[in-house]
Protein backbone atom coordinates (compact mmCIF):
# COMPACT_ATOMS: atom_id res chain seq x y z
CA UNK A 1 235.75 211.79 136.85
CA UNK A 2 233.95 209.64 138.69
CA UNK A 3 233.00 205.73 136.98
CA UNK A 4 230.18 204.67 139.03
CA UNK A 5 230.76 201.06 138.43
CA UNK A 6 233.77 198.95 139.89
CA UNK A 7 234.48 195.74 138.81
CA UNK A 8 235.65 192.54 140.86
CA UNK A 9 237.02 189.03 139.96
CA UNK A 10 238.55 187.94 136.88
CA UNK A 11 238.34 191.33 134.27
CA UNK A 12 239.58 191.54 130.46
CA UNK A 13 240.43 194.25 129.49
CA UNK A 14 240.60 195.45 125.32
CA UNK A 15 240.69 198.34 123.47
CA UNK A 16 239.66 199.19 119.14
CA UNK A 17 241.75 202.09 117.91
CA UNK A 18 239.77 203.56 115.14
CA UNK A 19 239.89 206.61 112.78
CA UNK A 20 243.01 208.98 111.82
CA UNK A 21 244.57 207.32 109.08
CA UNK A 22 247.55 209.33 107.49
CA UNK A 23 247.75 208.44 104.03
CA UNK A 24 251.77 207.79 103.19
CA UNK A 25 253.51 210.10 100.48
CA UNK A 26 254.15 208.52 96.64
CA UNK A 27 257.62 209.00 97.31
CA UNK A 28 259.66 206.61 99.72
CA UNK A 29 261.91 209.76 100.45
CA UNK A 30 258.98 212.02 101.29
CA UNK A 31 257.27 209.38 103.91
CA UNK A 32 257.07 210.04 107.43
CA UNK A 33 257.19 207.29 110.34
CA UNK A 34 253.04 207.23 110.78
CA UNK A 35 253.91 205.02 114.22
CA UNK A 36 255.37 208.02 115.75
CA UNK A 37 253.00 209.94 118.28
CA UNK A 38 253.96 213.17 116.25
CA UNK A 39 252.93 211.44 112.81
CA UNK A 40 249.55 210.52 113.76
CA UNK A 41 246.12 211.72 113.11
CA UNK A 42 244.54 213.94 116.04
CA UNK A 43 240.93 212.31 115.30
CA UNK A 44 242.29 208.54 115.97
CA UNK A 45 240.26 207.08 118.70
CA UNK A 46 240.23 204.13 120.77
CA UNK A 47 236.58 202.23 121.99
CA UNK A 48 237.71 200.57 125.36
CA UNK A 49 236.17 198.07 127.21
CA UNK A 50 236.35 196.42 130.52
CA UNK A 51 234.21 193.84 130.90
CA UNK A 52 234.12 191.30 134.23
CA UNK A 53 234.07 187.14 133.56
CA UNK A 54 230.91 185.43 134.58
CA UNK A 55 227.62 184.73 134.05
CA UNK A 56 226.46 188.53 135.29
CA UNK A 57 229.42 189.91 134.37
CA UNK A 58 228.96 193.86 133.40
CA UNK A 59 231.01 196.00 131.26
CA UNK A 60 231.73 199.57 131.20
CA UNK A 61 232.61 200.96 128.17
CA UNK A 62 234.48 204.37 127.09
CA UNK A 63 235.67 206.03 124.31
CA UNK A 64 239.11 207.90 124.71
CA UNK A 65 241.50 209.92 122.82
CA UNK A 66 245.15 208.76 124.58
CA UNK A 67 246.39 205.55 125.99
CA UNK A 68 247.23 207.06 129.74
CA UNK A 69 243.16 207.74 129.79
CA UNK A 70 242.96 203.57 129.29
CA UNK A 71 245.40 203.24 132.43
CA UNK A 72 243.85 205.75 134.79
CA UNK A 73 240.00 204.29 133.70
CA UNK A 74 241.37 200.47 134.79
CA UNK A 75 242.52 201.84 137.69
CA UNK A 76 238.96 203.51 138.67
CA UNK A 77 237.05 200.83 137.39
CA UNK A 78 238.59 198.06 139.33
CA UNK A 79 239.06 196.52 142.87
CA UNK A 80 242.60 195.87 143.83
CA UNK A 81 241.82 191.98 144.48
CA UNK A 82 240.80 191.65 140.96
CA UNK A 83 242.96 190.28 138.09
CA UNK A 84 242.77 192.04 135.01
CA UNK A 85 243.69 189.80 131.37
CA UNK A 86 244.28 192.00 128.32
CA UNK A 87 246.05 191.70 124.89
């Protein structure tokens, strides 16, 4: 899984988790936790992007089903010298 574009410098780093909602039960009793891993919607997604400061700054951009992809994708996507700001 190559990325084809490595990023240098300052880098932010943010991520827009979209989709899967879990509408709650009408009973308190009969609600699950929908923060739990196991409570959640398979079709939730998350739109990441990495984008590097400056005035030609790029961005690469992904869409990914589980938080470990986000962590393995910074990892390919940057040098070790830069510093990486997220939220």
């Amino acid at each position: 899984m190559g990325v084809g574009l490595v990023l240098d410098g300052e880098v932010e780093i943010d991520g827009k988790y979209t989709g899967g909602h879990v509408r709650p039960e009408n009973k308190a009793e009969d609600r699950v936790d929908r923060r739990l891993k196991q409570n959640r919607s398979p079709d939730r997604l998350c739109a990441l992007a990495i984008r590097q400061r400056g005035f030609l700054g790029q961005t690469f951009t992904r869409v990914i089903r589980l938080q470990e992809e986000a962590f393995l994708l910074q990892a390919l996507g940057m040098f070790q010298s830069a510093c990486g700001y997220s939220d």
